[in-house]
PDB file of N, CA and C in Angstrom:
ATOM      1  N   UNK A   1     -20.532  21.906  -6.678  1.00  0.00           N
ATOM      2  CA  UNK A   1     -19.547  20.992  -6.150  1.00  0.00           C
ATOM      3  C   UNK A   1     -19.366  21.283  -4.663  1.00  0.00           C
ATOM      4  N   UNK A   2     -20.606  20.984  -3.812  1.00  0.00           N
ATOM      5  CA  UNK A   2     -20.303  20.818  -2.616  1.00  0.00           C
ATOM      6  C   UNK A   2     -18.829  20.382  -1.626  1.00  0.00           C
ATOM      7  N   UNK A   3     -18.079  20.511  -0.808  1.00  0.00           N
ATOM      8  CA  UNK A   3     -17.443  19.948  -0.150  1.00  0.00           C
ATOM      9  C   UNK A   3     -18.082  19.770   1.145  1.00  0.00           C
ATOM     10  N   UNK A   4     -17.866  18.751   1.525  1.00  0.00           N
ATOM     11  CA  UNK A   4     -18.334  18.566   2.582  1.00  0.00           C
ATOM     12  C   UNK A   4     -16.959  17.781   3.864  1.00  0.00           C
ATOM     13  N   UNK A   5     -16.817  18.411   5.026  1.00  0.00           N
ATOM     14  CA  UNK A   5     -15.982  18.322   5.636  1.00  0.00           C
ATOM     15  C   UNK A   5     -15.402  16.680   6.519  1.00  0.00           C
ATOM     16  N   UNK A   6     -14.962  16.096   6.149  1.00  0.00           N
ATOM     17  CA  UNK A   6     -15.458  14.487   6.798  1.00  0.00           C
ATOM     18  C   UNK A   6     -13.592  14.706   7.649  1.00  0.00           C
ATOM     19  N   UNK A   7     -14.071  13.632   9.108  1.00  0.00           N
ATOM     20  CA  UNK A   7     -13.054  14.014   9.982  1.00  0.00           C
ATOM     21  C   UNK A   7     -11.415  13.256   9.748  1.00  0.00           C
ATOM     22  N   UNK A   8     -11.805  12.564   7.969  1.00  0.00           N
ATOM     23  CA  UNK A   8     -10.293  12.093   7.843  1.00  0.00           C
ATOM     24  C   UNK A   8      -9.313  12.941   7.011  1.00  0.00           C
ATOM     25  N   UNK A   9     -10.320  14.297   7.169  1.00  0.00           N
ATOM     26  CA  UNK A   9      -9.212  15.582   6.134  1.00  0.00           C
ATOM     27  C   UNK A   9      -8.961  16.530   7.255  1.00  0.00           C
ATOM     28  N   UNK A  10      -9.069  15.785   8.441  1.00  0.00           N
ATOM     29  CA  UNK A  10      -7.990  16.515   9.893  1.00  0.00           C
ATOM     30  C   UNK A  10      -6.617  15.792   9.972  1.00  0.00           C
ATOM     31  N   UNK A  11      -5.567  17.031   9.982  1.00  0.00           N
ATOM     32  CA  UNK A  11      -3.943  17.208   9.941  1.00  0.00           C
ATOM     33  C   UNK A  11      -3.682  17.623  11.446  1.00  0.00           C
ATOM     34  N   UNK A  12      -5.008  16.735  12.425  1.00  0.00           N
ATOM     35  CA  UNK A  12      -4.249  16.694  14.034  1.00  0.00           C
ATOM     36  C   UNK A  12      -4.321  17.705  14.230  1.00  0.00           C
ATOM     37  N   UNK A  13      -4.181  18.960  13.738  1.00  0.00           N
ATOM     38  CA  UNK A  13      -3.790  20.174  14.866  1.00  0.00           C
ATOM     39  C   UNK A  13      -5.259  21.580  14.613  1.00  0.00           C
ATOM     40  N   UNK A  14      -5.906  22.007  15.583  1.00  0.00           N
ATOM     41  CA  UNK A  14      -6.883  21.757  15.595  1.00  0.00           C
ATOM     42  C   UNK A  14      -7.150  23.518  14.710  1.00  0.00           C
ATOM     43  N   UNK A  15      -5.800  24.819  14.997  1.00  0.00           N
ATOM     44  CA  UNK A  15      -5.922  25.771  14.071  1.00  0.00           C
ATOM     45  C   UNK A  15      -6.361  25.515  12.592  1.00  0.00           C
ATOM     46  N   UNK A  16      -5.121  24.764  12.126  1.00  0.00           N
ATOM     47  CA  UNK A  16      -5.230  24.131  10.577  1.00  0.00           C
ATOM     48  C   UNK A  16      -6.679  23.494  10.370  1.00  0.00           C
ATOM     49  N   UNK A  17      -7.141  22.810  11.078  1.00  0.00           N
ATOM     50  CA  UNK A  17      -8.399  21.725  11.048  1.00  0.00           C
ATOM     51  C   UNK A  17      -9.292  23.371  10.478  1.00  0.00           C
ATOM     52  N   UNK A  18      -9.280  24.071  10.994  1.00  0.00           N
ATOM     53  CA  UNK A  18     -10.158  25.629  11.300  1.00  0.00           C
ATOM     54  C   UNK A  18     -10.152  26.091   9.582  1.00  0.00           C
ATOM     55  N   UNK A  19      -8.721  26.114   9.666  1.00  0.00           N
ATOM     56  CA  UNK A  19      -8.559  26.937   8.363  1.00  0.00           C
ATOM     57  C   UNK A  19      -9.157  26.216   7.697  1.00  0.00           C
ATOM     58  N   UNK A  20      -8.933  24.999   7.428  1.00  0.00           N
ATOM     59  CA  UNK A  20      -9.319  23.991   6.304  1.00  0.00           C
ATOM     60  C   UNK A  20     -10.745  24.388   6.226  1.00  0.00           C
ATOM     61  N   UNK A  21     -11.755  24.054   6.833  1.00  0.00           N
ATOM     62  CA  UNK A  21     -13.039  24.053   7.179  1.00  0.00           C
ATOM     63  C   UNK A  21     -13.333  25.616   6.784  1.00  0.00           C
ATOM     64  N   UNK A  22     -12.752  26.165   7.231  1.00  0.00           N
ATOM     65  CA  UNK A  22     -13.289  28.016   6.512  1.00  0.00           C
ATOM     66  C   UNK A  22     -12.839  28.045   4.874  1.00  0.00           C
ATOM     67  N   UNK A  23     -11.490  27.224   4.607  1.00  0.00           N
ATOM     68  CA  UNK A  23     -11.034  27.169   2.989  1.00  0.00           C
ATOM     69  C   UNK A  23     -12.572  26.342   2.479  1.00  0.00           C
ATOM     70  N   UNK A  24     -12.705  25.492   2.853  1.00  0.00           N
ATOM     71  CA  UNK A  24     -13.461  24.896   1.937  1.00  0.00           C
ATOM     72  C   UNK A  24     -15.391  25.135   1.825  1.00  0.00           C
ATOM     73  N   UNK A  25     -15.507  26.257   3.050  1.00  0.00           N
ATOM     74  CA  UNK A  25     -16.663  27.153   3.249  1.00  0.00           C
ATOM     75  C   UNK A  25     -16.049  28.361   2.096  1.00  0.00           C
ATOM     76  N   UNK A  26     -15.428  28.881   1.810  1.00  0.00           N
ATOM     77  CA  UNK A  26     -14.823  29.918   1.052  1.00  0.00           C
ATOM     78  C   UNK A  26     -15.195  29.330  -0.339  1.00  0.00           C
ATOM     79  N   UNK A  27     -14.758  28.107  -0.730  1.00  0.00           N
ATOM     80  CA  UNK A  27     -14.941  27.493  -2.190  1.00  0.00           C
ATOM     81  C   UNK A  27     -16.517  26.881  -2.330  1.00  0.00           C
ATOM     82  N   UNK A  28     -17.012  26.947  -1.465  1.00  0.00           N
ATOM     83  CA  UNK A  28     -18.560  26.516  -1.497  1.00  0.00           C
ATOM     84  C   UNK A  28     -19.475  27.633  -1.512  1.00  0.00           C
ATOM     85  N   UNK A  29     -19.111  28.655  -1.066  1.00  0.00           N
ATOM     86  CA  UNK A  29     -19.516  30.253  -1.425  1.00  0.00           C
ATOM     87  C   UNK A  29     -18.884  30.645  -2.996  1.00  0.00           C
ATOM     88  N   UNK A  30     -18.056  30.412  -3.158  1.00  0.00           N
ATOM     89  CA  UNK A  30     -17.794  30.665  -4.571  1.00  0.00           C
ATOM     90  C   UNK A  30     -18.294  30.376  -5.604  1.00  0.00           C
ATOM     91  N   UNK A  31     -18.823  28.524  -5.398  1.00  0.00           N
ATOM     92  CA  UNK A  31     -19.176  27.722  -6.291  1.00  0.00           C
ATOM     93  C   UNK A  31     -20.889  27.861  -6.655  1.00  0.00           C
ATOM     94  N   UNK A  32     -20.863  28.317  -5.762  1.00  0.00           N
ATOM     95  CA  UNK A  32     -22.840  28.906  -5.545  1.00  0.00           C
ATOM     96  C   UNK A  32     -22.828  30.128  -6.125  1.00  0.00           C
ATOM     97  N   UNK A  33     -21.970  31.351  -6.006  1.00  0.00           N
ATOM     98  CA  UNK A  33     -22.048  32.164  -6.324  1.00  0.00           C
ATOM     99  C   UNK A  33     -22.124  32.212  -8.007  1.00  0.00           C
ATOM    100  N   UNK A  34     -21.393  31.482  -8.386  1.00  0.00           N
ATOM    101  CA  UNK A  34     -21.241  31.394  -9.659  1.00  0.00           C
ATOM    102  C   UNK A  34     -22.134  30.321 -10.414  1.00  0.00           C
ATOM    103  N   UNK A  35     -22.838  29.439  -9.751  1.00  0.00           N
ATOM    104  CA  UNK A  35     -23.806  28.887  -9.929  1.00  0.00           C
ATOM    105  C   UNK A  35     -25.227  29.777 -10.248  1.00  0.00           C
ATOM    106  N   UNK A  36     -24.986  30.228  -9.477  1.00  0.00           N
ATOM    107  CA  UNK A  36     -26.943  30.885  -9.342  1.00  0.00           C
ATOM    108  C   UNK A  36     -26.638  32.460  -9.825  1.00  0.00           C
ATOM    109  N   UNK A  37     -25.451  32.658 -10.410  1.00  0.00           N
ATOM    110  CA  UNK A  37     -25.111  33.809 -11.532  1.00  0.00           C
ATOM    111  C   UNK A  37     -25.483  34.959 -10.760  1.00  0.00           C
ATOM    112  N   UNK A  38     -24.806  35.089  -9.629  1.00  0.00           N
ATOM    113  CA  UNK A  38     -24.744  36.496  -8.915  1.00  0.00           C
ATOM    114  C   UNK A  38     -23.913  37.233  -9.668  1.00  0.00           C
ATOM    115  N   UNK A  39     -24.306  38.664  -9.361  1.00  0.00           N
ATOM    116  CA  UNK A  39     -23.531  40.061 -10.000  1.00  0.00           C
ATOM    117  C   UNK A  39     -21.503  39.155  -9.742  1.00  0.00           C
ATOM    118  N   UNK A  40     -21.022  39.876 -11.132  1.00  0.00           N
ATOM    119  CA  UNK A  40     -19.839  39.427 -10.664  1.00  0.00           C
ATOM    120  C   UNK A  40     -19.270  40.328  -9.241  1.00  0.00           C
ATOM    121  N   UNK A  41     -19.903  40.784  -8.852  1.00  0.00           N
ATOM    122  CA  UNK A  41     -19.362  41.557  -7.505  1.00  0.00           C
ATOM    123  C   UNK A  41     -18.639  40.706  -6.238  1.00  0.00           C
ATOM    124  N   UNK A  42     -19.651  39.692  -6.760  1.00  0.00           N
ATOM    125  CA  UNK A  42     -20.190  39.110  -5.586  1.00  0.00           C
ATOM    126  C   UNK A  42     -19.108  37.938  -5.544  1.00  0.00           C
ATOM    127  N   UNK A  43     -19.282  37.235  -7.184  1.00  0.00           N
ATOM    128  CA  UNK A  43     -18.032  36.351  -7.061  1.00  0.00           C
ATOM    129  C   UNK A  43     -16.494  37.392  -6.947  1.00  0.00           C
ATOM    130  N   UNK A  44     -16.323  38.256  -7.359  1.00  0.00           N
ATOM    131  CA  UNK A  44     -15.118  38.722  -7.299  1.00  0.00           C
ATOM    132  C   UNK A  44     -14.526  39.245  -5.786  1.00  0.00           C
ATOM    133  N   UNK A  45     -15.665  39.357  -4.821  1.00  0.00           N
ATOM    134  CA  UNK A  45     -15.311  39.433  -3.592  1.00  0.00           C
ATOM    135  C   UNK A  45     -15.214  37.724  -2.630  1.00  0.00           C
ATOM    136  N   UNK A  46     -15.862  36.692  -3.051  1.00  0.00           N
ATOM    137  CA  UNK A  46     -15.418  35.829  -2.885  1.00  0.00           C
ATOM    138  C   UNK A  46     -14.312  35.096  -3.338  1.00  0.00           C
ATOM    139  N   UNK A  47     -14.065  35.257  -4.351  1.00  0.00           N
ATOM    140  CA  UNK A  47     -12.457  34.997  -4.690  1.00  0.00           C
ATOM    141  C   UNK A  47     -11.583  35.974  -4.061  1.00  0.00           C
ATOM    142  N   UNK A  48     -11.507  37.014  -3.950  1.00  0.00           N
ATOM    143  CA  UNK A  48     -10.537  37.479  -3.002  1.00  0.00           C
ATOM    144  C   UNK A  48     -10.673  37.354  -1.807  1.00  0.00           C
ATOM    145  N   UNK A  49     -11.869  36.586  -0.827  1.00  0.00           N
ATOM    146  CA  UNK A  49     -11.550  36.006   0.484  1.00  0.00           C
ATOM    147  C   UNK A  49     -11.136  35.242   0.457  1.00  0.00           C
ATOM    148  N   UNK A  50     -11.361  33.985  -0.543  1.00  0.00           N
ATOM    149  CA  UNK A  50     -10.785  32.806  -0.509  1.00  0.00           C
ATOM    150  C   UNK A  50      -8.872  32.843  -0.907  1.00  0.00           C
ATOM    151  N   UNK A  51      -8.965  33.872  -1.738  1.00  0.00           N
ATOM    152  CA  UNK A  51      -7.123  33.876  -1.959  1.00  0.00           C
ATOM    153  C   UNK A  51      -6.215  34.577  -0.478  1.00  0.00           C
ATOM    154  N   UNK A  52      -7.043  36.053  -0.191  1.00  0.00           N
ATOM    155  CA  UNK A  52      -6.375  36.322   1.023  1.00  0.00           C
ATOM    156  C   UNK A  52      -6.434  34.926   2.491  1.00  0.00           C
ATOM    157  N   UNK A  53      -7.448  34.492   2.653  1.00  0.00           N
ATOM    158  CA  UNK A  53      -6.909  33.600   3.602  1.00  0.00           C
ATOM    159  C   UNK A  53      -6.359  32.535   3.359  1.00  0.00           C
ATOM    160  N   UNK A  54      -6.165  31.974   2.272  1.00  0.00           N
ATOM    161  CA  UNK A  54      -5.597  30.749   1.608  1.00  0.00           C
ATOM    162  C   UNK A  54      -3.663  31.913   1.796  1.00  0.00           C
ATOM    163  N   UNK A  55      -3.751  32.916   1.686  1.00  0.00           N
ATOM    164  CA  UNK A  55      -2.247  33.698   2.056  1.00  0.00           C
ATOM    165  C   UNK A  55      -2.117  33.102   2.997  1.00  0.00           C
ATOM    166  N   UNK A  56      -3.216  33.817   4.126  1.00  0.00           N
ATOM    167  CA  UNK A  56      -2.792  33.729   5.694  1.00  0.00           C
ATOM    168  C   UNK A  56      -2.804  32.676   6.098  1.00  0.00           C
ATOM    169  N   UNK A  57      -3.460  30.999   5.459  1.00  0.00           N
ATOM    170  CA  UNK A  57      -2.878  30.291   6.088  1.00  0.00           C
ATOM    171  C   UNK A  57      -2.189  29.260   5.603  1.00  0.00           C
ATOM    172  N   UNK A  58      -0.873  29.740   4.629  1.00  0.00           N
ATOM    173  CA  UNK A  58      -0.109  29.389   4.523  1.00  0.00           C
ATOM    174  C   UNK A  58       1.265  29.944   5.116  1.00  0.00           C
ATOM    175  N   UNK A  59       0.801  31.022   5.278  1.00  0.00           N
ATOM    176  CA  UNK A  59       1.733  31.713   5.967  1.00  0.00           C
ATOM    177  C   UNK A  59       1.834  31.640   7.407  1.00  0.00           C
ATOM    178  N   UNK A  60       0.894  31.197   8.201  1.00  0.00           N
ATOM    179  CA  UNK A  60       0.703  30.133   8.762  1.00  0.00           C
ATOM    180  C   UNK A  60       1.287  28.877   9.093  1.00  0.00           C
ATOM    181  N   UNK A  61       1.301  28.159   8.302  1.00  0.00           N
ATOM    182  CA  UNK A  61       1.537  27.103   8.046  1.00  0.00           C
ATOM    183  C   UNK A  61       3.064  26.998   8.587  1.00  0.00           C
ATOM    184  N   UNK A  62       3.966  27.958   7.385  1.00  0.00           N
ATOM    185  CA  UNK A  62       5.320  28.575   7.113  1.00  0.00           C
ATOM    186  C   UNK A  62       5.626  28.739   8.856  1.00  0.00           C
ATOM    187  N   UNK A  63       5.031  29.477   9.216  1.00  0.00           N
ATOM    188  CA  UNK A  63       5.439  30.071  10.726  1.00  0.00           C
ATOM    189  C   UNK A  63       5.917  28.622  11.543  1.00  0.00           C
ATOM    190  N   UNK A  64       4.792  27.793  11.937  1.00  0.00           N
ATOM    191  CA  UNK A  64       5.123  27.167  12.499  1.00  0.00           C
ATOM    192  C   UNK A  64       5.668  26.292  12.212  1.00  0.00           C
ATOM    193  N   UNK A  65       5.949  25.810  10.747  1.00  0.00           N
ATOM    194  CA  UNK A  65       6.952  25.000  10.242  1.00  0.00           C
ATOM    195  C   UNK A  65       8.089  25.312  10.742  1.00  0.00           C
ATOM    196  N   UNK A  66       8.723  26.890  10.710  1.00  0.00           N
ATOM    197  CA  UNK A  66       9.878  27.376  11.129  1.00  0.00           C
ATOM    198  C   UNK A  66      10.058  27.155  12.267  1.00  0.00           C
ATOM    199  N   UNK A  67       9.167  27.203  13.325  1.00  0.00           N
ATOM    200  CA  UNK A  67       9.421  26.820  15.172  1.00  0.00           C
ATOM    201  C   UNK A  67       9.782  25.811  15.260  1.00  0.00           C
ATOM    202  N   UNK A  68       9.351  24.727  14.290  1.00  0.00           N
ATOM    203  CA  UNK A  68       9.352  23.562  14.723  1.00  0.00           C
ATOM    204  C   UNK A  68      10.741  22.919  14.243  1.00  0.00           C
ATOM    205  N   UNK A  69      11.215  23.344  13.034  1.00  0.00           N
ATOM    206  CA  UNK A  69      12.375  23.156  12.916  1.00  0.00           C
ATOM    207  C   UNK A  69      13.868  23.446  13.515  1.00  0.00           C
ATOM    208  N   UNK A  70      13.221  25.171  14.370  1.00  0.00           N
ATOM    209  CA  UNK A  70      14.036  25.760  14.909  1.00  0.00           C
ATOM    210  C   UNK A  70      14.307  24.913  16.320  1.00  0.00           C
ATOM    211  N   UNK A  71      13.216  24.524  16.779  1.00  0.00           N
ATOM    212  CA  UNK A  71      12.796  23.757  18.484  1.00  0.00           C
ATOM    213  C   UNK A  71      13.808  22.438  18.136  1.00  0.00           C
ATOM    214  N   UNK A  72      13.649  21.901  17.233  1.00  0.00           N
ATOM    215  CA  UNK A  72      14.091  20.395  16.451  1.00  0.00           C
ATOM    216  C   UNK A  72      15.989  20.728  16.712  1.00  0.00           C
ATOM    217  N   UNK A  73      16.098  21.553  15.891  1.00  0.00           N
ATOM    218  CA  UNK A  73      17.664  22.330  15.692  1.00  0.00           C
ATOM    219  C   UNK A  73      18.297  22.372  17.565  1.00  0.00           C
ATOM    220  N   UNK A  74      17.444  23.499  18.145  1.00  0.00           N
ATOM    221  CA  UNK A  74      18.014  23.854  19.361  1.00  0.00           C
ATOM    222  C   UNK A  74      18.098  22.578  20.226  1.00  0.00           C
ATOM    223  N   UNK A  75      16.733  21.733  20.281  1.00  0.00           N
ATOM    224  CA  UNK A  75      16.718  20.707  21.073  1.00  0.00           C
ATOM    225  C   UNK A  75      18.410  19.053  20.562  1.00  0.00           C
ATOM    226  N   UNK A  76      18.147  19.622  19.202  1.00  0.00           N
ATOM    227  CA  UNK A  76      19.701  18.513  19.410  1.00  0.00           C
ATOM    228  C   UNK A  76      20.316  19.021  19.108  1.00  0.00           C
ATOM    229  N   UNK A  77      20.830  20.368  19.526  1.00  0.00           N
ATOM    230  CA  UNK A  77      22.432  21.272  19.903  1.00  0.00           C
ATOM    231  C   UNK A  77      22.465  20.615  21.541  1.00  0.00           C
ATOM    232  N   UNK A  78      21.282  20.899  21.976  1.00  0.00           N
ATOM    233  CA  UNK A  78      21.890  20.673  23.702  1.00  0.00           C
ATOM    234  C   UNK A  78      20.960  19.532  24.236  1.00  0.00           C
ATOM    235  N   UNK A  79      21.286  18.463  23.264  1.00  0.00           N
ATOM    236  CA  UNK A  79      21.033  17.171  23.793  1.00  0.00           C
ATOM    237  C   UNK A  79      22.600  16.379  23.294  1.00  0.00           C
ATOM    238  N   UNK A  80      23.313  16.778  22.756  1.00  0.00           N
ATOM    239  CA  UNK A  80      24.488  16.477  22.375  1.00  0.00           C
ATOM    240  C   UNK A  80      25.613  16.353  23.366  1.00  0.00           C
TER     241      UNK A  80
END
């Protein structure tokens, strides 16, 4: 189950665009791996790249959600 990256699964901002594109290189290494019946080593270290950065970029995500709400907040305290 190939993914293949097409430019209408860009969310504008060009970090995220990154992550996405490495998430779905992460699940295409997985899906091969387990295809062509590598040692489970091999899948079990690809599933834990794909979960640790699927962490980091949600956590990610989280971060700048928070700026932006915070920027949103401050900017109409002292536009008031």
């Amino acid at each position: 189950m190939m993914i293949e990256w097409k430019n209408d699964m860009s969310v504008g901002i060009e970090e995220f665009d990154a992550h996405h594109k490495r998430i779905i290189d992460l699940i295409d290494r997985l899906d091969a791996s387990l295809k062509t019946g590598h040692a489970r080593k091999v899948t079990r270290e690809a599933l834990a790249e794909l979960s640790n950065f699927s962490l980091y970029h949600f956590l990610r995500r989280k971060k700048l959600w928070e700026s932006v709400i915070i920027w949103n907040t401050v900017s109409t305290k002292t536009s008031m």
